[in-house]
Protein backbone atom coordinates (compact mmCIF):
# COMPACT_ATOMS: atom_id res chain seq x y z
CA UNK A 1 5.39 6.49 -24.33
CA UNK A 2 2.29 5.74 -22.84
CA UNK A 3 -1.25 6.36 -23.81
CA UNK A 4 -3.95 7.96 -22.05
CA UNK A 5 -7.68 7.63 -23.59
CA UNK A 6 -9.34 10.73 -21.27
CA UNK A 7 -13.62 10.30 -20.64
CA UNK A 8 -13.82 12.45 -17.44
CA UNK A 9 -15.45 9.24 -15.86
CA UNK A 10 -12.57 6.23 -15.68
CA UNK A 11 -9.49 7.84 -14.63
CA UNK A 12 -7.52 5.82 -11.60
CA UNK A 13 -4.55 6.16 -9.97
CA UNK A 14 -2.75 3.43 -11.60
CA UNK A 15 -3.00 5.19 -15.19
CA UNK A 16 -1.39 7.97 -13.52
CA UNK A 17 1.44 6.42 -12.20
CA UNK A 18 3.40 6.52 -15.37
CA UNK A 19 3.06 9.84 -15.54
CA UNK A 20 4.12 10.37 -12.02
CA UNK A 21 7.42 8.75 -12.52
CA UNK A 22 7.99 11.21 -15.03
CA UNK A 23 7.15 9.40 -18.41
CA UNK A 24 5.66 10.82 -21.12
CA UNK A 25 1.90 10.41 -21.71
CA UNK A 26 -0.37 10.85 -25.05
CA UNK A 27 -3.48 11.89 -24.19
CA UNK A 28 -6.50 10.97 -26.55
CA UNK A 29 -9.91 12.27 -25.83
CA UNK A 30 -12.93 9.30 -25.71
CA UNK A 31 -15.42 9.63 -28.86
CA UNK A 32 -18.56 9.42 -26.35
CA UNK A 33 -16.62 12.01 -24.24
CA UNK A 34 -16.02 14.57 -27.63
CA UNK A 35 -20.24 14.14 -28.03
CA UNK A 36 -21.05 14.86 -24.42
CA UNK A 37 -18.67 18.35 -25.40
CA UNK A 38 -20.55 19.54 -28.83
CA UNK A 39 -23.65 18.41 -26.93
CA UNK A 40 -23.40 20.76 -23.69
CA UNK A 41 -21.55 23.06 -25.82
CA UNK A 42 -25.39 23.53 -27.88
CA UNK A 43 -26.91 24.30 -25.04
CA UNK A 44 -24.17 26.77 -24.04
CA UNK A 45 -25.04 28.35 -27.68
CA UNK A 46 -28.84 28.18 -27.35
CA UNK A 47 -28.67 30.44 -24.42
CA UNK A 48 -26.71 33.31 -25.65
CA UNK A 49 -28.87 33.29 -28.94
CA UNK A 50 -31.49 33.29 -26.96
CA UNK A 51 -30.51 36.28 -24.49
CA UNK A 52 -31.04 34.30 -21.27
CA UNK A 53 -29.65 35.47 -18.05
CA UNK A 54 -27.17 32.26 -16.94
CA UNK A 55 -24.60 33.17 -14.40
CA UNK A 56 -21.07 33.13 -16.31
CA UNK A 57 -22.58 32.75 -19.70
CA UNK A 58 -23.94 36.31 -19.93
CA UNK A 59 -23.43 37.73 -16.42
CA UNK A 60 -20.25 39.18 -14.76
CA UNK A 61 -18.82 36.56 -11.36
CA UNK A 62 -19.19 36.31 -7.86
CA UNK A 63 -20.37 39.57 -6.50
CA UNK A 64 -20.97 41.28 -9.56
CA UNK A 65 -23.14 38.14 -10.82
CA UNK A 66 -26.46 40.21 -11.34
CA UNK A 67 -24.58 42.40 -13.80
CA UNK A 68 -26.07 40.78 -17.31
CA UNK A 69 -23.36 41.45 -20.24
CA UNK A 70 -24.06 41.87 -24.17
CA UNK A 71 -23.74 39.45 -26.44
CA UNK A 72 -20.92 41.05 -28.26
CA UNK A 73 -18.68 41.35 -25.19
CA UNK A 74 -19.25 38.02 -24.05
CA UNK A 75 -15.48 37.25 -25.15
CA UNK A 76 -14.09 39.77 -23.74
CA UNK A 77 -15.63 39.04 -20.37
CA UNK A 78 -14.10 35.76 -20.20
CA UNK A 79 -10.68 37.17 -21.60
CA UNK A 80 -10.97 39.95 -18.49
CA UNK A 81 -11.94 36.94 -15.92
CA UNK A 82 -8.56 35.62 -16.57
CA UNK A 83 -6.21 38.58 -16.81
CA UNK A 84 -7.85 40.32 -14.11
CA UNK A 85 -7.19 36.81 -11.63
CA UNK A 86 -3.99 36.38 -11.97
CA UNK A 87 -2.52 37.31 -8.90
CA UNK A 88 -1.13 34.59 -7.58
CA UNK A 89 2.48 35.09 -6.16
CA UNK A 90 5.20 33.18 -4.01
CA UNK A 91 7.48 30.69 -6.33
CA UNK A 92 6.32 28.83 -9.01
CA UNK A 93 4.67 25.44 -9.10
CA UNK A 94 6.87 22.68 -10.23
CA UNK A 95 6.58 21.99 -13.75
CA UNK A 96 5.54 18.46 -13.61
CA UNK A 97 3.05 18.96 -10.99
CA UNK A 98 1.68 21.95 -14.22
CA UNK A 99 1.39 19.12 -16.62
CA UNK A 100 -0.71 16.75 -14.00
CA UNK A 101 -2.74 19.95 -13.68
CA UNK A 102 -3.43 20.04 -17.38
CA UNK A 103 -3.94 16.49 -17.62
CA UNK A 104 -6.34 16.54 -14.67
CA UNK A 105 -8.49 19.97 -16.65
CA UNK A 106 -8.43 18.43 -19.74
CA UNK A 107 -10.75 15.11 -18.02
CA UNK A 108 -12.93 17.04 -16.41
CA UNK A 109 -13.69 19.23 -19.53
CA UNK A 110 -13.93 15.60 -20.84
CA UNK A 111 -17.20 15.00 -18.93
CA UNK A 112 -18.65 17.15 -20.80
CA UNK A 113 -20.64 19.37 -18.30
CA UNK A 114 -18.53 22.79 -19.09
CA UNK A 115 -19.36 23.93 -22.16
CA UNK A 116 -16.62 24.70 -23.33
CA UNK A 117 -16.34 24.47 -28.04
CA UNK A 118 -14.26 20.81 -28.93
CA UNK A 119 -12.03 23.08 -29.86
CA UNK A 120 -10.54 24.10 -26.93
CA UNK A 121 -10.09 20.88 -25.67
CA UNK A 122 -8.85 19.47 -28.56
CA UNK A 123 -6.10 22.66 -28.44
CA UNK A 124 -5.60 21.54 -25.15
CA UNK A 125 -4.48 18.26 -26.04
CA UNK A 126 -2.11 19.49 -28.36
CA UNK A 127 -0.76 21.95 -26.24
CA UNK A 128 -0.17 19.12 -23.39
CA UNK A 129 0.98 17.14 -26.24
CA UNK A 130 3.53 20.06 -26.97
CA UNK A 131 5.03 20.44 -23.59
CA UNK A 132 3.60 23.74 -23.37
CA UNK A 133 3.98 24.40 -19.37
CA UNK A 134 2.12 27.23 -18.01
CA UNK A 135 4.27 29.33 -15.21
CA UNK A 136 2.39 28.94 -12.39
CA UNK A 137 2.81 30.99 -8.66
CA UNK A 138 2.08 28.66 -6.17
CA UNK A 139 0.28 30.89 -3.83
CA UNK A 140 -3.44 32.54 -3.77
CA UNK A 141 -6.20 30.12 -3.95
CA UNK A 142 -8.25 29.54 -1.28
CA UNK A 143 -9.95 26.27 -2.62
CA UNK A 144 -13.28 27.53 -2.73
CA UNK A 145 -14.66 29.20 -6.09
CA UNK A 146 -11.70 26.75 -7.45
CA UNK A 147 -8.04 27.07 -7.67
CA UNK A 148 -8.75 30.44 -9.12
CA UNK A 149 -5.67 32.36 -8.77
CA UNK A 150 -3.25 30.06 -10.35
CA UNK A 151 -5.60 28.47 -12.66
CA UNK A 152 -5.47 32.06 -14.23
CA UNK A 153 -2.27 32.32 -14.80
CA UNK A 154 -2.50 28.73 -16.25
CA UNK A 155 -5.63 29.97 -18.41
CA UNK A 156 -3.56 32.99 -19.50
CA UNK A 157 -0.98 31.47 -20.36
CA UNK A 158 -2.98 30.07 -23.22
CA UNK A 159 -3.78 32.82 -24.38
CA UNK A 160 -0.34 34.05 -25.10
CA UNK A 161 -0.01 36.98 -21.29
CA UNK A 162 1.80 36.20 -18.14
CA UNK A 163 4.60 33.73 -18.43
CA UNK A 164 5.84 29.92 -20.00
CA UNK A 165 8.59 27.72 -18.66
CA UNK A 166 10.40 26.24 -22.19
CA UNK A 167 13.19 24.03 -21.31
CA UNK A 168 12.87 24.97 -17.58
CA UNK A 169 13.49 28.80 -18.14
CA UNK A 170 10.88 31.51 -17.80
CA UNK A 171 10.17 33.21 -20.90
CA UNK A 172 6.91 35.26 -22.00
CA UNK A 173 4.26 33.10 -22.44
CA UNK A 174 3.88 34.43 -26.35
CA UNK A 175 6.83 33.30 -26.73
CA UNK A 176 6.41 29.53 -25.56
CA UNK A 177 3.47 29.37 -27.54
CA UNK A 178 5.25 30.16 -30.39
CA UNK A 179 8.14 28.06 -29.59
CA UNK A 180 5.54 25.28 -29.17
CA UNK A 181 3.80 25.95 -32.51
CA UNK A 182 0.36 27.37 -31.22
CA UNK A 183 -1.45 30.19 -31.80
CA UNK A 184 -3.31 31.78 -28.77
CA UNK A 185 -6.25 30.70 -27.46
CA UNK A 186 -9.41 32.62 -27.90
CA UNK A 187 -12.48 32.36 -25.57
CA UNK A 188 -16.02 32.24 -26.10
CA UNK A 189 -18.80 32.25 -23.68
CA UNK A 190 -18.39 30.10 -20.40
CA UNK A 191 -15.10 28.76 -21.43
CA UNK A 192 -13.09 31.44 -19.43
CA UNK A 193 -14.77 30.28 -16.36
CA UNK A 194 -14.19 26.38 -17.51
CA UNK A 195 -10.97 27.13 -17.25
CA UNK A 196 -10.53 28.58 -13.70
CA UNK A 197 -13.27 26.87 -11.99
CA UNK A 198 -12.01 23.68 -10.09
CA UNK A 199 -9.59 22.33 -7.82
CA UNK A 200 -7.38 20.73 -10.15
CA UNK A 201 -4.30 22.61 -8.09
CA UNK A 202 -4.38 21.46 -4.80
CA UNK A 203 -5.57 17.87 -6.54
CA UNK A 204 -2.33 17.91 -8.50
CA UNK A 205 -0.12 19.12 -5.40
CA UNK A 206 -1.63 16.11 -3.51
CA UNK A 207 -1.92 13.18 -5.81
CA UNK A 208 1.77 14.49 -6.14
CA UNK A 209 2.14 13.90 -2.25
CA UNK A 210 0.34 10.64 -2.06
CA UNK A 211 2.51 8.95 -4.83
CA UNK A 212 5.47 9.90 -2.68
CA UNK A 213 3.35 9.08 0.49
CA UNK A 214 2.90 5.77 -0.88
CA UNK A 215 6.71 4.55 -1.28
CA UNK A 216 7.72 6.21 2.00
CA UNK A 217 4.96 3.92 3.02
CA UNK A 218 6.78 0.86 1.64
CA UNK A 219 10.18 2.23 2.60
CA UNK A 220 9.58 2.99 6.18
CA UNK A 221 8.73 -0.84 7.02
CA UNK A 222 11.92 -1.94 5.42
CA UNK A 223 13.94 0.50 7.20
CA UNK A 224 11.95 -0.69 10.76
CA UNK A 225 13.18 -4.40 9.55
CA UNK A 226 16.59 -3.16 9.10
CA UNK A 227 16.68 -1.31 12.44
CA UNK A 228 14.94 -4.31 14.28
CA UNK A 229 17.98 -6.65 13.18
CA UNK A 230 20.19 -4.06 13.96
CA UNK A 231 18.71 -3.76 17.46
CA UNK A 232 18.41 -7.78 17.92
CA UNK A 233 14.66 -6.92 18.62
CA UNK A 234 11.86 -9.57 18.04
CA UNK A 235 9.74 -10.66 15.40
CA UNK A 236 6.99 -11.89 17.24
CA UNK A 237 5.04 -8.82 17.77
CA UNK A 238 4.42 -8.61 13.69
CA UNK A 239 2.55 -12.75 13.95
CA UNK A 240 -0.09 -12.37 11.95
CA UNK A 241 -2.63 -14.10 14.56
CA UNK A 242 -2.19 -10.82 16.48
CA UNK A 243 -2.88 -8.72 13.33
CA UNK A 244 -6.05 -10.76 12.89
CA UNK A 245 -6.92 -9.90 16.58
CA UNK A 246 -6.52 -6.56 16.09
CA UNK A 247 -8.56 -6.25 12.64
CA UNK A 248 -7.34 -3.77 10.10
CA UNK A 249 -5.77 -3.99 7.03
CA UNK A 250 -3.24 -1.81 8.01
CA UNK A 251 -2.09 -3.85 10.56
CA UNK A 252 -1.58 -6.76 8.95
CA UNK A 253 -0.42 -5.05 5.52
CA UNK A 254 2.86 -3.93 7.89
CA UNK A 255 3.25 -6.99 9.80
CA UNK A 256 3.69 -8.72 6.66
CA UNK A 257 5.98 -6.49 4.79
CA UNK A 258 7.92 -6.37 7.80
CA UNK A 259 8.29 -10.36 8.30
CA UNK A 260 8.84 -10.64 4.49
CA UNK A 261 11.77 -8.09 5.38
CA UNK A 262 13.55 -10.35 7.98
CA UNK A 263 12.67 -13.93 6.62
CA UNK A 264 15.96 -16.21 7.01
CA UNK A 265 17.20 -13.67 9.72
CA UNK A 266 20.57 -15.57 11.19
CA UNK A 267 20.36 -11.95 13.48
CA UNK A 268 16.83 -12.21 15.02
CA UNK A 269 17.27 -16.28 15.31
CA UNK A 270 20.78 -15.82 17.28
CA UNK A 271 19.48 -14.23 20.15
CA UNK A 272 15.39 -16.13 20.04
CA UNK A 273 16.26 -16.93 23.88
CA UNK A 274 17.89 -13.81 25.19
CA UNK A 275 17.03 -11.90 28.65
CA UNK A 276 15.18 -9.03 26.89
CA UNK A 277 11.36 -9.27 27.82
CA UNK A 278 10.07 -6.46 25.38
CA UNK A 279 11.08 -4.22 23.08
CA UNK A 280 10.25 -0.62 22.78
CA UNK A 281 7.46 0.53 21.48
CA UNK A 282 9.44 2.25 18.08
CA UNK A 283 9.97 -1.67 17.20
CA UNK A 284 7.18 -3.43 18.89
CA UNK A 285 4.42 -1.05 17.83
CA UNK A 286 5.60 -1.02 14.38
CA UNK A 287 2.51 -2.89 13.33
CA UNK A 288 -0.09 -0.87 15.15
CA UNK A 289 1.67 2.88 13.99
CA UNK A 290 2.48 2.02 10.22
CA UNK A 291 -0.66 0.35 10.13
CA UNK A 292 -2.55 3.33 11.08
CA UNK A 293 -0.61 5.23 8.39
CA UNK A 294 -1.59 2.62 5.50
CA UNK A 295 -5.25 2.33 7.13
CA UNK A 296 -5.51 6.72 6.47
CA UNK A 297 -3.58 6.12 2.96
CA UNK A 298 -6.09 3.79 1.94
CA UNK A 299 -8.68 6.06 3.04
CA UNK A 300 -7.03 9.10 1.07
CA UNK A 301 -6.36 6.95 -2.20
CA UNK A 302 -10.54 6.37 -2.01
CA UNK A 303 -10.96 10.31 -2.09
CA UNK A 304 -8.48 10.73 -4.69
CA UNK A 305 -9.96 8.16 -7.13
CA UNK A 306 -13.38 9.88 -6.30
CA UNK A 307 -11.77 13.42 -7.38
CA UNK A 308 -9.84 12.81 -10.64
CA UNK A 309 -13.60 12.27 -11.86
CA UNK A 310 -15.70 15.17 -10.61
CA UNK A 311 -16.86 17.79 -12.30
CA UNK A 312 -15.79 20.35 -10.43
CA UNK A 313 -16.77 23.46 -12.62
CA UNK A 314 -19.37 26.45 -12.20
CA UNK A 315 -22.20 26.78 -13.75
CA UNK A 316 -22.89 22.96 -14.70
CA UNK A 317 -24.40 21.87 -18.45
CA UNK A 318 -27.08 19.05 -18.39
CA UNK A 319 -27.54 18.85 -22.06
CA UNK A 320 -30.36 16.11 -21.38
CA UNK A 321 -32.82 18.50 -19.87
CA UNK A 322 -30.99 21.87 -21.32
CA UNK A 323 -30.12 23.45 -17.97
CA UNK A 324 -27.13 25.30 -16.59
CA UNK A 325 -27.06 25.44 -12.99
CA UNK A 326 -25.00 26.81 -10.74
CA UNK A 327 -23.46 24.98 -7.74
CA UNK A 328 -20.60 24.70 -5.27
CA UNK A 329 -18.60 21.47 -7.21
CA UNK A 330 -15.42 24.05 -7.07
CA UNK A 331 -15.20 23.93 -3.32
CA UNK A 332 -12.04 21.82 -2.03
CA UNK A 333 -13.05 20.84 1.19
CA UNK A 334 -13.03 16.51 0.66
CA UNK A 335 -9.80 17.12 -0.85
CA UNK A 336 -8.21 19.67 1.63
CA UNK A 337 -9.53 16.83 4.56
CA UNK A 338 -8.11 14.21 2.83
CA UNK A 339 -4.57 15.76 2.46
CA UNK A 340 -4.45 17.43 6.58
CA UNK A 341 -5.24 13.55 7.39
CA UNK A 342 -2.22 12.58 4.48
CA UNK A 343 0.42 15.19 6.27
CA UNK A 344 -1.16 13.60 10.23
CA UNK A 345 0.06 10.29 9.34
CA UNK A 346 3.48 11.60 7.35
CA UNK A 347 3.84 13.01 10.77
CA UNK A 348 3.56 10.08 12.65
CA UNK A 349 5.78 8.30 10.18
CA UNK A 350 9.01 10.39 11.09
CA UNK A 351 8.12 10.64 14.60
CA UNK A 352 8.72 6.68 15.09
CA UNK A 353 11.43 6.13 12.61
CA UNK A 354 12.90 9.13 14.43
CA UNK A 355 12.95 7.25 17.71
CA UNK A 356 14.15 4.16 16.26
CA UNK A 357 17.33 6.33 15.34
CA UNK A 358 17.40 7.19 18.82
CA UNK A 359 17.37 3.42 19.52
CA UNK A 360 20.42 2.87 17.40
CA UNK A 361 22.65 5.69 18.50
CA UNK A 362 22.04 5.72 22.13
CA UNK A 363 24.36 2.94 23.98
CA UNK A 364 22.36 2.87 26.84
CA UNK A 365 19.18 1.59 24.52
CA UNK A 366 21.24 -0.06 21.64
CA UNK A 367 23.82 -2.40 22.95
CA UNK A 368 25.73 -1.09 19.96
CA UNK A 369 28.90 1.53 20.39
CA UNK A 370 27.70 5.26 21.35
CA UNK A 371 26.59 6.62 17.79
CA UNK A 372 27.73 4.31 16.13
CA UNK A 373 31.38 4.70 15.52
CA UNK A 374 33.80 2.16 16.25
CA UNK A 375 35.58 4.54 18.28
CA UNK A 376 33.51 6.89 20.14
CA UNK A 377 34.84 10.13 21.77
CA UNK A 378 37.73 10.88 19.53
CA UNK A 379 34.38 10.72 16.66
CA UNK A 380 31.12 11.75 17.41
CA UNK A 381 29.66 9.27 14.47
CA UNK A 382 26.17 9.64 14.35
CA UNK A 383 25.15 11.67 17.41
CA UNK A 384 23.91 14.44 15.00
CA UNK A 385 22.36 12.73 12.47
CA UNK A 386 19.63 11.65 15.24
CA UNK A 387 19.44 15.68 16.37
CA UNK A 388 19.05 16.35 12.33
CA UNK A 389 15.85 13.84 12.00
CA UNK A 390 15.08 15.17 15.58
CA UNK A 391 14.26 18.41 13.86
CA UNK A 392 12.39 17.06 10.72
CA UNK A 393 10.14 15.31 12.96
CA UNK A 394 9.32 18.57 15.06
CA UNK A 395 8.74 20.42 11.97
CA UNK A 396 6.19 18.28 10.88
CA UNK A 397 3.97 18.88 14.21
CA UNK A 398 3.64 22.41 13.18
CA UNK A 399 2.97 21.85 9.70
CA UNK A 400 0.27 18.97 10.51
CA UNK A 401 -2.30 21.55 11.75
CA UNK A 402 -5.00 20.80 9.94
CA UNK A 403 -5.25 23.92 6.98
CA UNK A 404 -9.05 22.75 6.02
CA UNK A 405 -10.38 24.04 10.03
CA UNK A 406 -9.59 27.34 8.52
CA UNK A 407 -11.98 30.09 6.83
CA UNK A 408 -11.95 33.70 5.77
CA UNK A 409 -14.19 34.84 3.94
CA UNK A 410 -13.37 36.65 0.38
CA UNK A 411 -15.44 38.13 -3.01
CA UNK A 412 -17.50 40.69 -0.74
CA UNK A 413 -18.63 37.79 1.53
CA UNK A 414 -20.16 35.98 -1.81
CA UNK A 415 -17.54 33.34 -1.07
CA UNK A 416 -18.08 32.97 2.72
CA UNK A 417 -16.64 29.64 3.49
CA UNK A 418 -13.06 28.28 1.89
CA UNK A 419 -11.34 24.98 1.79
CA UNK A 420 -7.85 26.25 2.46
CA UNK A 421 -7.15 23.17 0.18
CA UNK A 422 -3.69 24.39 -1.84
CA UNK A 423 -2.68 24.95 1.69
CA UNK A 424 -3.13 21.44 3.22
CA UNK A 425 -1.39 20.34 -0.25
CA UNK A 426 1.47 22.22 0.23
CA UNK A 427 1.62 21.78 4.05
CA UNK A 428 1.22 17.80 2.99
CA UNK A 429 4.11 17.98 0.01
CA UNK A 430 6.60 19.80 2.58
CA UNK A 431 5.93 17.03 5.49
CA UNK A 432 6.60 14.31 3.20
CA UNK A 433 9.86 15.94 1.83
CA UNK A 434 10.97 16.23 5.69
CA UNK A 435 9.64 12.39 5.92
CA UNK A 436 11.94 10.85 3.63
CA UNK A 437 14.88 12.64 5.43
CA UNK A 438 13.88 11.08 8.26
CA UNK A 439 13.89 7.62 6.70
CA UNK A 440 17.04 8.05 5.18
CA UNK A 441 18.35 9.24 8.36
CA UNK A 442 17.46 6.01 9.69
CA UNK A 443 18.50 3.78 7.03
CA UNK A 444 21.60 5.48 7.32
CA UNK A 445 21.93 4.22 10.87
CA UNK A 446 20.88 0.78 10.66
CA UNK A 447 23.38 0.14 8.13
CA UNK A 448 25.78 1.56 9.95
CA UNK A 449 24.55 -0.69 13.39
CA UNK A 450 24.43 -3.90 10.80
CA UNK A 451 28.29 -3.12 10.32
CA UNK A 452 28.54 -4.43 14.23
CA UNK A 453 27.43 -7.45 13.77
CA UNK A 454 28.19 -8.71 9.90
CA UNK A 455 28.87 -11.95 11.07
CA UNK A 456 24.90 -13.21 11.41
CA UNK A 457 23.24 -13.16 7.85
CA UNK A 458 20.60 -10.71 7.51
CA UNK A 459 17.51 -11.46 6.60
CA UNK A 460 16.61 -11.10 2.61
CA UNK A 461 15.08 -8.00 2.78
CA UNK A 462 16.73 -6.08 5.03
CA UNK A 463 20.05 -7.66 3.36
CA UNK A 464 18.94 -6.02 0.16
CA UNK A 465 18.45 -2.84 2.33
CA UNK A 466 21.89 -2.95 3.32
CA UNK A 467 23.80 -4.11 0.10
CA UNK A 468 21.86 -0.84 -1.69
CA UNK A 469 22.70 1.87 0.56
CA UNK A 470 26.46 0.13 0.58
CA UNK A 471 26.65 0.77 -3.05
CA UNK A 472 26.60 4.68 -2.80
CA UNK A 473 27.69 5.10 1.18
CA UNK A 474 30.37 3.19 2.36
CA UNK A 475 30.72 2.13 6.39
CA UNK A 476 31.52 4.98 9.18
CA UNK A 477 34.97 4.15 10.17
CA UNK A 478 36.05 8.10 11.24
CA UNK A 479 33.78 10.87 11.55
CA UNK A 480 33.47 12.82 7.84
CA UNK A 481 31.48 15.00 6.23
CA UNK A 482 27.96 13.28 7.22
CA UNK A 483 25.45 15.44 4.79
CA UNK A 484 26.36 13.96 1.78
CA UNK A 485 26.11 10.48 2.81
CA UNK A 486 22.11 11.26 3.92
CA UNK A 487 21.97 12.90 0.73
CA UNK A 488 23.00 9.68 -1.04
CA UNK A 489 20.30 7.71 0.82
CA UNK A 490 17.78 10.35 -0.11
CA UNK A 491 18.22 9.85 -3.34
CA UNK A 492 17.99 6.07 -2.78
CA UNK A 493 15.08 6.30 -1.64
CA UNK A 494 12.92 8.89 -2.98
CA UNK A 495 13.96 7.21 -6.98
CA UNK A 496 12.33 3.79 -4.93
CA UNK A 497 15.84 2.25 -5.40
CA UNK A 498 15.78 1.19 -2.16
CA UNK A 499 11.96 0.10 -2.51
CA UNK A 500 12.64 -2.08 -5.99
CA UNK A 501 15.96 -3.61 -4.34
CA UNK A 502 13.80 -5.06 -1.29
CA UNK A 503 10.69 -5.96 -3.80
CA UNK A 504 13.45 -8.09 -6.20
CA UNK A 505 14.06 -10.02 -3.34
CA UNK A 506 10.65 -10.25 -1.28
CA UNK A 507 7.91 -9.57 -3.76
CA UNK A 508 5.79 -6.34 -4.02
CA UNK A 509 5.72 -4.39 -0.18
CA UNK A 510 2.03 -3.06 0.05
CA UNK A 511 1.92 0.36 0.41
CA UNK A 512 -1.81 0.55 1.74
């Protein structure tokens, strides 16, 4: 199990990462991080005692904000902010992307600008500890006064209304509390608020994305090595003197991963001398496209980092100068930018490999038997396979409109410009899903094409490729039942299978 010490100010995407391939973390919460908490917490205090008007201390929310409450209802107003916000709907969130949500609320509580009692982040803790997993809908936030909608449902969960997932199934959330061994929550001034306020959502949905963005980003310049050999294309568009001339990172990051890929190639050396002038552009532009895709990851990795530090709750504690003031830190729009540019290059991802498949199938481009098959007519091999990624990659177009262009306005007009950032997330998560069809689809094919010409050795890379996929899909021979093979490649690849194999033979692929 690994260990997690939380200070709302150090968190990276490397101590995620464990997490993110589904290992259990211990959280612990930073001593100087539990002082910054009692300390904003007195000022928090000072101001009810003292009767002072602070929005969402003693005042109602948005509209309603110049409507001051009594002291003795003060709980109860934060108790109605979360009951009566829980209308989120569609299906729920997936579980694990809940516990990066709590992990992610629990740091910036951490940074102590909430003022929120010890005590509720210390319950917190235990209740991450616990596996106690929120049901959360995964539609009706905005990503504007925060993730509001299903951070409610999150919030009131806690306090024992609205529903739990224990041991995947959906059972009152009373009743995962108790199975969990804690008693409800119950909220004091502010922390109602602290627990709704912030884009934690959409940041979970899309740090969620970019982890899978990031091998797909490895995977897809194996796959391009494996479809160059199958194609007998050329290696001398990935030289890294012509990465240098062009000058990004990107650039050269794929050239190299690519020419790691096809070092020792017998395929590529047999035919050094051959009639064809140039490739197409699906092989010979390999550098320039996947280079553009690891130039925006890298990009989207430095927004990330940035977020899983704010502070991204309403009104904000400086318990140095004992003020509260209210801000916009809940708005979503760097995030909701970031993830329409993350589902942009996804999109350009499956609309190359997708046209390398066309390369492979079609005997007119290929060299290679129509689709594939060894005997073409009486099967039809491969020839829907290419129609199948075909579709992915058409999907995606639609889905890459940007979500954070949008606006409506909502709470009476209080709330007059939105993020649409649990949008872009979503619209990011499903591109990437469609993505790694694509890339199996292709991986799929190249082995297949490699089967035509077995007698040149690979090179080590691509070889490792091949062997992989060979241990769960064995070669086309006669047409069969072709979903389950892409479904065995999927699964390849999205458990980085196919990623380590190549890496235990070339050394780490960057993914950015």
């Amino acid at each position: 199990m690994s260990h997690l010490t939380l200070d709302g100010r150090s968190l990276t995407l490397a101590d995620l990462e464990p997490f993110l391939r589904g290992e259990d973390v211990q959280l612990r919460l930073s001593p100087e991080a539990r002082n910054r908490v009692v300390e904003a917490r007195d000022v928090v205090e000072r101001a009810v005692l003292a009767n002072e008007v602070v929005y969402g201390l003693t005042t109602g929310f948005g509209k309603l904000r110049n409507v001051a409450i009594a002291n003795e209802d003060l709980g109860a107003l934060q108790h109605n902010l979360i009951v009566s916000h829980c209308c989120g709907v569609g299906e729920a969130l997936d579980e694990h992307v809940v516990r990066l949500v709590q992990l992610l609320r629990i740091n910036m509580l951490a940074r102590g600008h909430s003022g929120v009692r010890i005590e509720l982040v210390d319950w917190l803790i235990d209740a991450f500890e616990k596996r106690f997993v929120p049901r959360v809908p995964s539609r009706g936030s905005v990503g504007a006064s925060g993730d509001l909608a299903p951070l409610a449902h999150m919030a009131a969960a806690y306090l024992g209304e609205g529903e739990a997932l224990v041991d995947g199934r959906r059972v009152p959330a009373a009743e995962g509390l108790r199975s969990a061994g804690l008693e409800p929550l119950v909220l004091t001034a502010k922390e109602g608020l602290a627990l709704i306020n912030g884009t934690e959502v959409m940041l979970a949905l899309g740090l969620d994305a970019f982890s899978r963005a990031c091998n797909v980003s490895r995977a897809m310049d194996a796959a391009a090595a494996l479809s160059i050999e199958a194609l007998f294309g050329s290696l001398k568009p990935f030289d890294a003197r012509i990465a240098e001339l062009k000058g990004h990172a990107g650039h050269a990051a794929a050239a190299a991963n690519v020419r790691a890929c096809l070092a020792d190639s017998a395929v590529l050396a047999s035919h050094a001398d051959c009639d064809r002038v140039q490739d197409p552009y699906s092989l010979r532009c390999v550098p320039q496209v996947h280079g553009a895709v690891k130039s925006a990851l890298a990009h989207i990795a430095e927004v990330l980092s940035h977020e899983l530090n704010s502070v991204t709750d309403n009104p904000l504690i400086f318990p140095d100068t004992d003020e509260v003031i209210s801000a916009g830190q809940f708005h979503g729009q760097p995030i909701a930018m970031a993830l329409d540019y993350l589902s942009i290059a996804l999109a350009t991802v499956a609309n190359i490999s997708e046209r390398r498949v066309e390369q492979l199938v079609n005997p007119d481009l290929s060299r290679l038997p129509a689709f594939l098959t060894p005997k073409p007519g009486l099967n039809s091999g491969l020839m829907i396979a290419q129609v199948a990624a075909a579709a992915l990659a058409s999907e995606n177009k639609s889905l890459a409109h940007p979500a954070s262009v949008d606006t409506i306005p909502t709470s009476a007009n209080q709330e007059d410009h939105v993020s649409m950032g649990v949008t872009a997330a979503h619209k990011a998560r499903a591109i990437v899903g469609n993505v790694e069809r694509v890339l199996a689809i292709e991986i799929l094919c190249g082995a297949q094409a490699r089967e035509f010409h077995r007698e040149f050795e690979a090179g080590v890379g691509a070889r490792a490729l091949f062997e992989t996929v060979r241990t769960r899909v064995t070669p086309l021979e006669a047409d069969r039942y072709l979903a389950t093979d892409i479904e065995a490649v999927l699964e390849l690849l999205t458990s980085e299978a196919l990623v380590g194999a190549v890496e235990a033979v070339v050394g780490d692929l960057a993914a950015f």
